[in-house]
C-alpha atoms as a PDB file:
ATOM      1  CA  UNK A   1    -109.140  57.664  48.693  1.00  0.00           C
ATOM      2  CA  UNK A   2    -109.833  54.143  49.757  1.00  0.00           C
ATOM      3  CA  UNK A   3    -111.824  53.765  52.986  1.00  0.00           C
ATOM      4  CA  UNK A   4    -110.761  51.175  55.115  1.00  0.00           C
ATOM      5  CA  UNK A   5    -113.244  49.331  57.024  1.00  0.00           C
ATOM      6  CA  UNK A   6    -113.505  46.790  59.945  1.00  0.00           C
ATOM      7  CA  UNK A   7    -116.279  45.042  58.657  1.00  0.00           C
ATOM      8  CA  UNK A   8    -118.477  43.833  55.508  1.00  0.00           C
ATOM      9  CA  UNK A   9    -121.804  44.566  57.469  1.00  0.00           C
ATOM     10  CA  UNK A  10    -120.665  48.171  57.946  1.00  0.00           C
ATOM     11  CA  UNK A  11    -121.331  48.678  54.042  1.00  0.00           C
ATOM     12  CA  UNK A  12    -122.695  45.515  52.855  1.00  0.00           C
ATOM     13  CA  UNK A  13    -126.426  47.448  52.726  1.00  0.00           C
ATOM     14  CA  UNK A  14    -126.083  49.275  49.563  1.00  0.00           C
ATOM     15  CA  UNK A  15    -125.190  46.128  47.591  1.00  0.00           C
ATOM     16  CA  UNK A  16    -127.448  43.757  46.444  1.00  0.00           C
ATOM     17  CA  UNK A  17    -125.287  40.536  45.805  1.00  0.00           C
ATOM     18  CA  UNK A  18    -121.742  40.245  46.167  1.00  0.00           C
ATOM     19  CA  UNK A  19    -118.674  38.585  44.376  1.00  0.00           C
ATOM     20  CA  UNK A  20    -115.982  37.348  46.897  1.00  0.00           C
ATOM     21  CA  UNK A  21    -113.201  35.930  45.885  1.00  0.00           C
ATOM     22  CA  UNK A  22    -112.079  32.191  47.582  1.00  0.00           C
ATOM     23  CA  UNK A  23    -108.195  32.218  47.848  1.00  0.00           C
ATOM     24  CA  UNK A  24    -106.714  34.512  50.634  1.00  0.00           C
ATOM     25  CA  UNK A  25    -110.231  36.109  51.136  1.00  0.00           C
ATOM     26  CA  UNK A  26    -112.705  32.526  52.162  1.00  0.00           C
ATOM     27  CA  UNK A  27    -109.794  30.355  52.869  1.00  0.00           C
ATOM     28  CA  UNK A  28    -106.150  30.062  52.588  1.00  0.00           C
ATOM     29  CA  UNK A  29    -106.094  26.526  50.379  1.00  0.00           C
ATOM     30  CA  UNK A  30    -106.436  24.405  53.218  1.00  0.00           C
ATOM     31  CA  UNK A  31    -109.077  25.776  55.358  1.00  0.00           C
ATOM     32  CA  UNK A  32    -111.673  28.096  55.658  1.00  0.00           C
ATOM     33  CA  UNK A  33    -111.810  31.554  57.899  1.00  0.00           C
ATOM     34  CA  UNK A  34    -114.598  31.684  59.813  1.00  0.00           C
ATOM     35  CA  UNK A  35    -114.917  35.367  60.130  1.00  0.00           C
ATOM     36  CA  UNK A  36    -115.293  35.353  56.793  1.00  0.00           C
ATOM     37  CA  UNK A  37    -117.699  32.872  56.674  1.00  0.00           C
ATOM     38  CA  UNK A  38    -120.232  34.228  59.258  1.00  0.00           C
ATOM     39  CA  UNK A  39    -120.079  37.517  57.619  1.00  0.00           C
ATOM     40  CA  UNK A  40    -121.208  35.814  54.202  1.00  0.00           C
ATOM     41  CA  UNK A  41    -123.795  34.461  56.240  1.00  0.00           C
ATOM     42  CA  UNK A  42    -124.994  37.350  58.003  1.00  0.00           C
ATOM     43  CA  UNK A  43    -124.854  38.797  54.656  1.00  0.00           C
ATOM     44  CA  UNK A  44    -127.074  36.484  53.356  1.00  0.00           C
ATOM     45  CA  UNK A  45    -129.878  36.581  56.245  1.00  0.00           C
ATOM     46  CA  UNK A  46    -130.145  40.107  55.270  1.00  0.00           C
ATOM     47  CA  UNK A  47    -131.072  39.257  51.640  1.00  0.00           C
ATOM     48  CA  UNK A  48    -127.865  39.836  49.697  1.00  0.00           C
ATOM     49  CA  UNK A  49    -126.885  37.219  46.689  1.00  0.00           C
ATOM     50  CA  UNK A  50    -123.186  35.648  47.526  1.00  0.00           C
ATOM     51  CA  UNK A  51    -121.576  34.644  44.166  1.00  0.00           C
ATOM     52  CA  UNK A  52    -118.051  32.952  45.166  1.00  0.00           C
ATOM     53  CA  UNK A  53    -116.151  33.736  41.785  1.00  0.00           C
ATOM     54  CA  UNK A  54    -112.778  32.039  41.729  1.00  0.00           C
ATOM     55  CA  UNK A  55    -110.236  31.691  38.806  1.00  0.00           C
ATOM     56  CA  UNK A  56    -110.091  27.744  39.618  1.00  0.00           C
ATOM     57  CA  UNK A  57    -109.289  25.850  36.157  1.00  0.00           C
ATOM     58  CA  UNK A  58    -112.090  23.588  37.307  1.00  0.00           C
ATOM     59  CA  UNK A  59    -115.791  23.538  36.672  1.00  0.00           C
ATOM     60  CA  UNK A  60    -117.944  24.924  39.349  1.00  0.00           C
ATOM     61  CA  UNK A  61    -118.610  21.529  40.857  1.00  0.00           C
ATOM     62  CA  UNK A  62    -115.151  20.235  41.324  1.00  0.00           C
ATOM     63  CA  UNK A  63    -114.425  24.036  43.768  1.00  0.00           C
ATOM     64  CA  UNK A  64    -117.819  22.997  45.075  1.00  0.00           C
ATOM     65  CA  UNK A  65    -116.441  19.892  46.421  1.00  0.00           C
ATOM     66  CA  UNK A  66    -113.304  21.228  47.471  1.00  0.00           C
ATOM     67  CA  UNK A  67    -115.424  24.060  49.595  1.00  0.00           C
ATOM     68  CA  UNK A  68    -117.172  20.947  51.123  1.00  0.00           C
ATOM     69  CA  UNK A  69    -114.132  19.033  51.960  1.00  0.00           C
ATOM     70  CA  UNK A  70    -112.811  21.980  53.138  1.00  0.00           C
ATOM     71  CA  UNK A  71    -115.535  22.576  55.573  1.00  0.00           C
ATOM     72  CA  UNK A  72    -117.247  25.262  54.336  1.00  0.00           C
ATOM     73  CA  UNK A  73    -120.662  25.934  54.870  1.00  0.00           C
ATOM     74  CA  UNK A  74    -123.240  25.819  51.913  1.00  0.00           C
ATOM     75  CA  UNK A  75    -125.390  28.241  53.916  1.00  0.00           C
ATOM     76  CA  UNK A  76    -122.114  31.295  53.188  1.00  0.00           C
ATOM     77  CA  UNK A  77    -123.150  31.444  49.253  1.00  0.00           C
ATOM     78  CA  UNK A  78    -125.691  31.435  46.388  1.00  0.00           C
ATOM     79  CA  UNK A  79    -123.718  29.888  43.503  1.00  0.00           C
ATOM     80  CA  UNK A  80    -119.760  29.356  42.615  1.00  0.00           C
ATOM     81  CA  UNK A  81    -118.958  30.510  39.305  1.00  0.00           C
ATOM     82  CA  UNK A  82    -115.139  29.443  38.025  1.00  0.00           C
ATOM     83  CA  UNK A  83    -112.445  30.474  35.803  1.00  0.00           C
ATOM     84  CA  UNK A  84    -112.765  26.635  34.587  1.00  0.00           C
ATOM     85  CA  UNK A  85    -116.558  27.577  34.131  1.00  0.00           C
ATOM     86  CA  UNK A  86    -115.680  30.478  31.240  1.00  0.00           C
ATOM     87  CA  UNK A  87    -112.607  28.833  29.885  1.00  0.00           C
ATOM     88  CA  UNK A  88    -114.462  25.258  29.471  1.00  0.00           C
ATOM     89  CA  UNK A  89    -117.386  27.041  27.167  1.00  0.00           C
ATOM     90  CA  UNK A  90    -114.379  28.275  24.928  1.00  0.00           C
ATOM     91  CA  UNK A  91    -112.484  25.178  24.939  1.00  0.00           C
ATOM     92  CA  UNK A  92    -115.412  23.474  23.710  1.00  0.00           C
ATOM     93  CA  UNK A  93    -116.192  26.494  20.923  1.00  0.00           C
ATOM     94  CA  UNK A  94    -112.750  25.546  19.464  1.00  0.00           C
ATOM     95  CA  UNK A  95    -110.516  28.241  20.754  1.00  0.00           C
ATOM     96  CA  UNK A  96    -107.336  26.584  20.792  1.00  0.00           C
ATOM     97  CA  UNK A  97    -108.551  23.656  18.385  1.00  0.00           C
ATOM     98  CA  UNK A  98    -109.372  19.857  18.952  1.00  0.00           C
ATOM     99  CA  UNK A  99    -106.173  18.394  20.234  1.00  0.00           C
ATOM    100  CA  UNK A 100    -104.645  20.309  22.615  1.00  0.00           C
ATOM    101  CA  UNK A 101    -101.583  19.943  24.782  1.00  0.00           C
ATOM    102  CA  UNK A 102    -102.402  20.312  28.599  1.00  0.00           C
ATOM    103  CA  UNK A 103     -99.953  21.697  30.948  1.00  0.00           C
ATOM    104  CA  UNK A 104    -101.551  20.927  34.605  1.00  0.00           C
ATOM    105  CA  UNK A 105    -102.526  18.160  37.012  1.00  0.00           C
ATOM    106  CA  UNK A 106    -104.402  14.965  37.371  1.00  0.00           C
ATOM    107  CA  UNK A 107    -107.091  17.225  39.442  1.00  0.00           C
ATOM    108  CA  UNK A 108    -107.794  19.230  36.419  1.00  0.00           C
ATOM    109  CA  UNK A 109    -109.523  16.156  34.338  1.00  0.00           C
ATOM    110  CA  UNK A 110    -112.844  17.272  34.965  1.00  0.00           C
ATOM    111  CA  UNK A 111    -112.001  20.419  32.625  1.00  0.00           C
ATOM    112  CA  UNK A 112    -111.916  17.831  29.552  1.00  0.00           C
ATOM    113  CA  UNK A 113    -114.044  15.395  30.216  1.00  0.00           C
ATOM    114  CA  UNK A 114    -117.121  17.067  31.918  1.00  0.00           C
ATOM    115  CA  UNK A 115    -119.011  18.391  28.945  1.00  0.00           C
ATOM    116  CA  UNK A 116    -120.812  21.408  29.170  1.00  0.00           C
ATOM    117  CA  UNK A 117    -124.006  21.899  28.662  1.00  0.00           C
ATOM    118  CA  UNK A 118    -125.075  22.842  25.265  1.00  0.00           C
ATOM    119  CA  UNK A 119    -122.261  21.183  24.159  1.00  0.00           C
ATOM    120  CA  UNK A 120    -122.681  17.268  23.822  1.00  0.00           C
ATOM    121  CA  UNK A 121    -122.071  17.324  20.181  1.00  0.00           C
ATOM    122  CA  UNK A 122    -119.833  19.361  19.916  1.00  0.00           C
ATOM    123  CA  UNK A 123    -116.191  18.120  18.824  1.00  0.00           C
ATOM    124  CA  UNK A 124    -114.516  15.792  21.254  1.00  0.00           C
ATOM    125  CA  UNK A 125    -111.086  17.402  22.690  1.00  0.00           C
ATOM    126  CA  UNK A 126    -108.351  15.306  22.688  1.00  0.00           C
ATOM    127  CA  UNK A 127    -105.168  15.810  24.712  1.00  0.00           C
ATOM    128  CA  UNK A 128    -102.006  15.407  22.418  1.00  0.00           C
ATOM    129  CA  UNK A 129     -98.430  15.508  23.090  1.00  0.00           C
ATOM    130  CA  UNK A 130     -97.245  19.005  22.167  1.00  0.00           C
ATOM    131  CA  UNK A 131     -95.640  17.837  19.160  1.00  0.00           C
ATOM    132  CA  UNK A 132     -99.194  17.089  17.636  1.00  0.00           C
ATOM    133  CA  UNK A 133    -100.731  19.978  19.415  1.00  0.00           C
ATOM    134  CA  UNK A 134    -102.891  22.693  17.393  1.00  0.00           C
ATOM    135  CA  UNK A 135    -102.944  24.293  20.490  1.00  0.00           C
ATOM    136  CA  UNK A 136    -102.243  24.406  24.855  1.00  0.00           C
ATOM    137  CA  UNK A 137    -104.655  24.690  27.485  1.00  0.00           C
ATOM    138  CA  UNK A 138    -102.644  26.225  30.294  1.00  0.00           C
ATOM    139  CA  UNK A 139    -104.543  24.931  34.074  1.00  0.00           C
ATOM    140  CA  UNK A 140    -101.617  25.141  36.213  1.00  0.00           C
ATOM    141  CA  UNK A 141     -97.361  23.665  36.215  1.00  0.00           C
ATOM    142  CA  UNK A 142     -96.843  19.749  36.130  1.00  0.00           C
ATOM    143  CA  UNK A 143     -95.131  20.571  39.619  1.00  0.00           C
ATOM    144  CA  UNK A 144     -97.156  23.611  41.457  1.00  0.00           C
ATOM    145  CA  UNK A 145     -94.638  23.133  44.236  1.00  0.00           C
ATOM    146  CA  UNK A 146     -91.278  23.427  42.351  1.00  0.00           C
ATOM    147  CA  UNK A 147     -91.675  24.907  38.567  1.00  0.00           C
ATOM    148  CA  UNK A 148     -91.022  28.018  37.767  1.00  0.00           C
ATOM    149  CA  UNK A 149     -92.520  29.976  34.369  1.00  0.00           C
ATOM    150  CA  UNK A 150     -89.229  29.587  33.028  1.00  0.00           C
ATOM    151  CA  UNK A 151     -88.930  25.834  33.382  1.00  0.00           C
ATOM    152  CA  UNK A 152     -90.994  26.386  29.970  1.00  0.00           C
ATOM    153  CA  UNK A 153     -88.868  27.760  28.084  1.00  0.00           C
ATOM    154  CA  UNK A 154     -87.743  25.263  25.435  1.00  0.00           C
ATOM    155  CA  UNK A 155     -91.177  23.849  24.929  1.00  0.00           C
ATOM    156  CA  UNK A 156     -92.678  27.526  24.696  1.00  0.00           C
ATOM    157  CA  UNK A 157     -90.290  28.603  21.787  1.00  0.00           C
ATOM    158  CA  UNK A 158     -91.264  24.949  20.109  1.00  0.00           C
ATOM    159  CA  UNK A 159     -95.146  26.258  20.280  1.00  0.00           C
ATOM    160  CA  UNK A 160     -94.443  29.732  19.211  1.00  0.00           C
ATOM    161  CA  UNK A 161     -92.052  28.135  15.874  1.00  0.00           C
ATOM    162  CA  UNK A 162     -96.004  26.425  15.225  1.00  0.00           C
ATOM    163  CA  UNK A 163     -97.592  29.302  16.088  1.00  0.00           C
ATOM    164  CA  UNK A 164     -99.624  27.456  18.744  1.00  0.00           C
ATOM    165  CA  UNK A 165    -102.325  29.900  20.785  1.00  0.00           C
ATOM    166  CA  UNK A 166    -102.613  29.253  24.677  1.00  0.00           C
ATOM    167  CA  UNK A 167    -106.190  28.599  26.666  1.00  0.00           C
ATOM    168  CA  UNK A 168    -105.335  29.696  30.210  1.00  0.00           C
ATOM    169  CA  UNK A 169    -107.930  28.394  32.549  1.00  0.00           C
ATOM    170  CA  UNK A 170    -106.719  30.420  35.193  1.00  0.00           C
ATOM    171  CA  UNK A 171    -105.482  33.856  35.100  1.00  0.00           C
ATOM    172  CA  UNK A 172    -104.285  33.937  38.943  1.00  0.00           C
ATOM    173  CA  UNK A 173    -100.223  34.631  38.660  1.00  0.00           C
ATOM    174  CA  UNK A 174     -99.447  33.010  42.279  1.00  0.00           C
ATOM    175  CA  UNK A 175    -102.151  31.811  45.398  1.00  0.00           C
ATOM    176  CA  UNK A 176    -100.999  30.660  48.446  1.00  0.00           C
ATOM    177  CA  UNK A 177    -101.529  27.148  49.823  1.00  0.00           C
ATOM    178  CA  UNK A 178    -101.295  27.437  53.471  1.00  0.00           C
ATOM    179  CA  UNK A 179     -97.737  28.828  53.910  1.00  0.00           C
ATOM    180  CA  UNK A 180     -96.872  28.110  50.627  1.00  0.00           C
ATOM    181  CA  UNK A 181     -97.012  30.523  47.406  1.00  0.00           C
ATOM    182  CA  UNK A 182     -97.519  28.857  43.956  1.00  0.00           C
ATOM    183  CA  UNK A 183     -97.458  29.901  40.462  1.00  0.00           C
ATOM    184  CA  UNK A 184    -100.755  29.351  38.505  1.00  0.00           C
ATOM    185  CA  UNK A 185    -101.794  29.185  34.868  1.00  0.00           C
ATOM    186  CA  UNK A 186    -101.622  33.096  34.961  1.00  0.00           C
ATOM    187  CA  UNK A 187     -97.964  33.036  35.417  1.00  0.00           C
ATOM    188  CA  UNK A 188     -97.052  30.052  32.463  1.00  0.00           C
ATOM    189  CA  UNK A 189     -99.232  32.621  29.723  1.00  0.00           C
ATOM    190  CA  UNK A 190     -97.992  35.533  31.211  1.00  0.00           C
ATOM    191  CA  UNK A 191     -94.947  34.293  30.270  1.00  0.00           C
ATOM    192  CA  UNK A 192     -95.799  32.609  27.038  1.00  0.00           C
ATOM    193  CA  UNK A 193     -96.596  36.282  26.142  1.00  0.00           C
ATOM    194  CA  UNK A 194     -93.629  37.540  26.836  1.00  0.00           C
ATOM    195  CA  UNK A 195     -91.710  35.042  24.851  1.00  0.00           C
ATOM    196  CA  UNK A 196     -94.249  36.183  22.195  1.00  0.00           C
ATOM    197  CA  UNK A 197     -97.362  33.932  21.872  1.00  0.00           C
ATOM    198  CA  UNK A 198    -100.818  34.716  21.936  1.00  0.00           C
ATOM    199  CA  UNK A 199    -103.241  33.593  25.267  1.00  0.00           C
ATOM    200  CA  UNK A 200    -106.453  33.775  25.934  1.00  0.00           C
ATOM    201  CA  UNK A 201    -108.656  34.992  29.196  1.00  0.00           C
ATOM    202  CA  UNK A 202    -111.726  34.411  30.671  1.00  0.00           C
ATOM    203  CA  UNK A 203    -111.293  34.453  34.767  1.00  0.00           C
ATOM    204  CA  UNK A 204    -110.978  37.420  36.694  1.00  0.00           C
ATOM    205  CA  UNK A 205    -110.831  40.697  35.552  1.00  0.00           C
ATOM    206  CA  UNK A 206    -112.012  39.193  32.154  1.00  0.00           C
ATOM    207  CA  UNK A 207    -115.298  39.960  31.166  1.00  0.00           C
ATOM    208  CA  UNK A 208    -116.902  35.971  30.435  1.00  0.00           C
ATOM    209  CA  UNK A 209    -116.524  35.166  34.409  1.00  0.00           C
ATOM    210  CA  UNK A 210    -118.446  38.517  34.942  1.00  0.00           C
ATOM    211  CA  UNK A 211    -121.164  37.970  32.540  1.00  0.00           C
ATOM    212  CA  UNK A 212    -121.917  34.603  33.447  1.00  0.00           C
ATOM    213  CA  UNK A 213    -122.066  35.146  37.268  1.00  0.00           C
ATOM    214  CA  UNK A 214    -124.997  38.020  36.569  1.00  0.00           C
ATOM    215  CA  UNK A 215    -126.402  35.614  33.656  1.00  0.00           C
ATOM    216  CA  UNK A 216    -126.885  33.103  36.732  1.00  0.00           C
ATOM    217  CA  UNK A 217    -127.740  35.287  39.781  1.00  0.00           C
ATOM    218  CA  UNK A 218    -130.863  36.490  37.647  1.00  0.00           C
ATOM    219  CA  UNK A 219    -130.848  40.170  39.640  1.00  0.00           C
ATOM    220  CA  UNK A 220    -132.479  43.127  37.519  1.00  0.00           C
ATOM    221  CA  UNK A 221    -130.313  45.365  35.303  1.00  0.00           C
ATOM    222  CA  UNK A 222    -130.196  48.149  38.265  1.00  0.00           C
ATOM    223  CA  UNK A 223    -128.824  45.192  40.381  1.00  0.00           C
ATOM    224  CA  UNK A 224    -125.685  46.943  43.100  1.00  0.00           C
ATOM    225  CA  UNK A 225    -122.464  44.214  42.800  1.00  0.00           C
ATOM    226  CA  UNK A 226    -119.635  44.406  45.107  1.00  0.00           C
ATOM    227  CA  UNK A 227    -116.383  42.822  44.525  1.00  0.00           C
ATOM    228  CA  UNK A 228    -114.466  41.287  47.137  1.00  0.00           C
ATOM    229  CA  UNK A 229    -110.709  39.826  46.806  1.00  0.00           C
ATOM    230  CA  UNK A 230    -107.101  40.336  47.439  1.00  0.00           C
ATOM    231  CA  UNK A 231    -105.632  40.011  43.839  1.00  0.00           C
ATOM    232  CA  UNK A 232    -105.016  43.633  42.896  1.00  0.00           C
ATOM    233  CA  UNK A 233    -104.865  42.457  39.156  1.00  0.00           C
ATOM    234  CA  UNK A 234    -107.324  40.739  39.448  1.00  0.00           C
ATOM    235  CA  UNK A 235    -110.048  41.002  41.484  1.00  0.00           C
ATOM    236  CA  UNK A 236    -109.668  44.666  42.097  1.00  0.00           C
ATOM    237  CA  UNK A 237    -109.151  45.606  38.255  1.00  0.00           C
ATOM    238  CA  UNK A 238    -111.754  43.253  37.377  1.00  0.00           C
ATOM    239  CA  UNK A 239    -114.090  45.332  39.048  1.00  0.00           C
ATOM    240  CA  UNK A 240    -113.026  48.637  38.024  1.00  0.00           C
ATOM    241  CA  UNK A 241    -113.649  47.490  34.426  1.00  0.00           C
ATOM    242  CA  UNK A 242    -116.629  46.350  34.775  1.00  0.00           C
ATOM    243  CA  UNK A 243    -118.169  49.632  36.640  1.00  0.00           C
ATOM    244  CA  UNK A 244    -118.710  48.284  40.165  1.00  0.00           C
ATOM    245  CA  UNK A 245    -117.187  49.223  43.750  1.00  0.00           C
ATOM    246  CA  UNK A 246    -114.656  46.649  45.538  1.00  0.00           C
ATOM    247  CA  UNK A 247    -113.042  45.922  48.631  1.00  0.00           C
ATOM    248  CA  UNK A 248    -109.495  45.038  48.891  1.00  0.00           C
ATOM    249  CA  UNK A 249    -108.532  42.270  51.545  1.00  0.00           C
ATOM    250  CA  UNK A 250    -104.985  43.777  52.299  1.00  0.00           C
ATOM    251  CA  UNK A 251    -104.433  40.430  54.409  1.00  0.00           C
ATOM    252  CA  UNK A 252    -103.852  38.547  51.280  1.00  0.00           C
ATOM    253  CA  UNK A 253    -100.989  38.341  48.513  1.00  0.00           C
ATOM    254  CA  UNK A 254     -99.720  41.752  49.673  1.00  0.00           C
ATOM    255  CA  UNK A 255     -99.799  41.208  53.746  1.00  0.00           C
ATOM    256  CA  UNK A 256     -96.462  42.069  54.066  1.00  0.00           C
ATOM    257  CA  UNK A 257     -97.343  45.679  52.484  1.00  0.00           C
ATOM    258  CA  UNK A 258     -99.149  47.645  55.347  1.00  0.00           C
ATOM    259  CA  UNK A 259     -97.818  47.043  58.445  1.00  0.00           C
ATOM    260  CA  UNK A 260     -97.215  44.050  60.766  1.00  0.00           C
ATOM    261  CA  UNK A 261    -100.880  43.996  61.850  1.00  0.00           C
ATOM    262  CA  UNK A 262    -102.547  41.884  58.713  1.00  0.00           C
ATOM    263  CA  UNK A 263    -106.166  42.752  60.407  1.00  0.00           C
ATOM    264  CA  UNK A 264    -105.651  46.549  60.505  1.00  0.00           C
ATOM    265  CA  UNK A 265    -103.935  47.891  57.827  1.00  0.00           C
ATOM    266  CA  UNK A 266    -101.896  51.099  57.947  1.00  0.00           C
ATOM    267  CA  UNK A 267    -103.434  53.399  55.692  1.00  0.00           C
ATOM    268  CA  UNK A 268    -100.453  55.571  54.634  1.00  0.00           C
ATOM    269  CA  UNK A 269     -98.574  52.612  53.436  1.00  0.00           C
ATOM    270  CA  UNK A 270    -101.831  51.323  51.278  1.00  0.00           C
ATOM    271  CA  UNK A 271    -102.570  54.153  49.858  1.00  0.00           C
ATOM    272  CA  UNK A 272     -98.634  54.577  49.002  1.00  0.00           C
ATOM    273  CA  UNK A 273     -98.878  50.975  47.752  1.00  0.00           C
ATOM    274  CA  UNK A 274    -102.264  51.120  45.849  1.00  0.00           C
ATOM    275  CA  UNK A 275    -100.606  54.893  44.398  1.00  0.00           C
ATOM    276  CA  UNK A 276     -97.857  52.107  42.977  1.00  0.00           C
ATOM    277  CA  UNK A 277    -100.309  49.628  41.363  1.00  0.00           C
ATOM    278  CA  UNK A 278    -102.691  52.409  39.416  1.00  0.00           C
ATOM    279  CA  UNK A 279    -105.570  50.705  41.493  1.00  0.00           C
ATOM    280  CA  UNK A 280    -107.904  52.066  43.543  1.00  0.00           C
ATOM    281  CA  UNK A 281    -110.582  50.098  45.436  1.00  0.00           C
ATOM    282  CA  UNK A 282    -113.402  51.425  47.352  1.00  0.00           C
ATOM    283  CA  UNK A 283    -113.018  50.243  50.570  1.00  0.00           C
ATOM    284  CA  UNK A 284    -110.071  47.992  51.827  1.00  0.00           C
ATOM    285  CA  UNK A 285    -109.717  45.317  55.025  1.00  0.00           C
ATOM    286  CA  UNK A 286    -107.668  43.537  56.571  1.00  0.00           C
ATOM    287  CA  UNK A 287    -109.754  39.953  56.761  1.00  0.00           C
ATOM    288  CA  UNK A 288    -112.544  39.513  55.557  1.00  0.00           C
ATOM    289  CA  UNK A 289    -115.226  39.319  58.605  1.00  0.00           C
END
């Protein structure tokens, strides 16, 4: 049974470094909570490692600069690792080919034209019309605010005829921005999928986001991780695959599910809810703090 708890320093002792999620757990897209900052802090002055692990489409220094702008605190966390972080190394492997059609935004650039390390000479990627495409990096809709999945549809069955295979930088199916839910890349390859096309992971719960966050941290192989998010699908069944304990913050994409009190969640409707989803975290709250 999941044990709900009031706050991260009530458990936060038998861990050794933590991986908190940023969306719905930090901040809500446009600014930061500060209970949740002061206990990544606290966590910190105690000796714990804070890895922020978010499936952002971006590299690592792009979030980092968005977590600045943002007004959080570089004092909260160790290192950022990103969806963008995993998926870039691939890209640049050849995963999807050399000229690849890129459904996302302007803010995404950096995911093309930042070279990773290790990679200088590799093959330069070039961004094609889909018509030329060998294959489609997925980062997010043309229009977060209004497109749908299904707004696809036409040029999904065009890639499938080719037999085009999909990067998705970011396996998140919806955040929320503010007030605002949006679909992500998770959603366009879910549905690609669907439609019958072949995608490929590396964010949360993939295994590359995982690897490279303990890669970077440096801990020893007896090293305690806890997982901290509020994407059941993601953060939470990220963590159960890979063996380590979790906390669910119910006061994220699934507020509305346990009660009308999103700091204290009412257990018999999450454990009814979590019973529904095949999940089961270790310990759930209702903000981070």
């Amino acid at each position: 049974m999941t044990r709900i708890i009031a706050s991260l320093a009530e458990i936060s002792a038998s861990y050794d470094a933590l991986f908190c999620d940023l969306w719905g757990c930090l901040h809500n897209g446009k600014q930061p909570y500060e209970a949740a900052v002061e206990a990544l802090r606290a966590y910190r002055q105690a000796g714990g490692k804070v890895c922020l692990m978010t499936n952002a489409p971006r590299p690592n220094q792009y979030v980092i600069a968005q977590l600045d702008r943002m007004g959080v605190p570089r004092d909260a966390w160790d290192i950022v690792v990103s969806s963008g972080d995993a998926a870039q190394e691939a890209l640049f492997q050849g995963a999807v080919g050399t000229e690849v059609w890129h459904i996302g935004q302007p803010k995404d650039d950096g995911f093309f034209t930042d070279i990773p390390e290790g990679f200088e000479d590799a093959p330069a990627i070039t961004r094609v019309d889909l018509s030329e495409a060998q294959g489609i990096v997925a980062s997010g809709p043309f229009d977060e605010e209004n497109e749908t999945p299904e707004h696809y549809a036409d040029r999904f069955r065009d890639a499938l005829e080719r037999g085009l295979p999909m990067l998705c930088a970011n396996p998140d199916i919806v955040v929320d921005m503010g007030d605002s839910r949006i679909y992500c890349a998770g959603a366009l390859a879910k549905y690609y999928e669907e439609l019958g096309g072949k995608a490929l992971y590396f964010g949360k719960p993939h295994a590359p986001i995982y690897d490279r966050a303990r890669k970077i941290l440096g801990l020893g192989g007896d090293a305690r991780f806890l997982a901290v998010g509020d994407g059941i699908f993601t953060d939470i069944e990220g963590a159960e695959d890979q063996g380590i304990d979790s906390i669910f913050v119910t006061g994220g994409l699934a507020a509305e599910e346990f009660g009308d009190d999103v700091e204290n969640p009412q257990g018999d409707m999450l454990e009814d809810w979590l019973k529904r989803q095949g999940r089961k975290p270790t310990f759930a709250i209702g903000r981070l703090r």
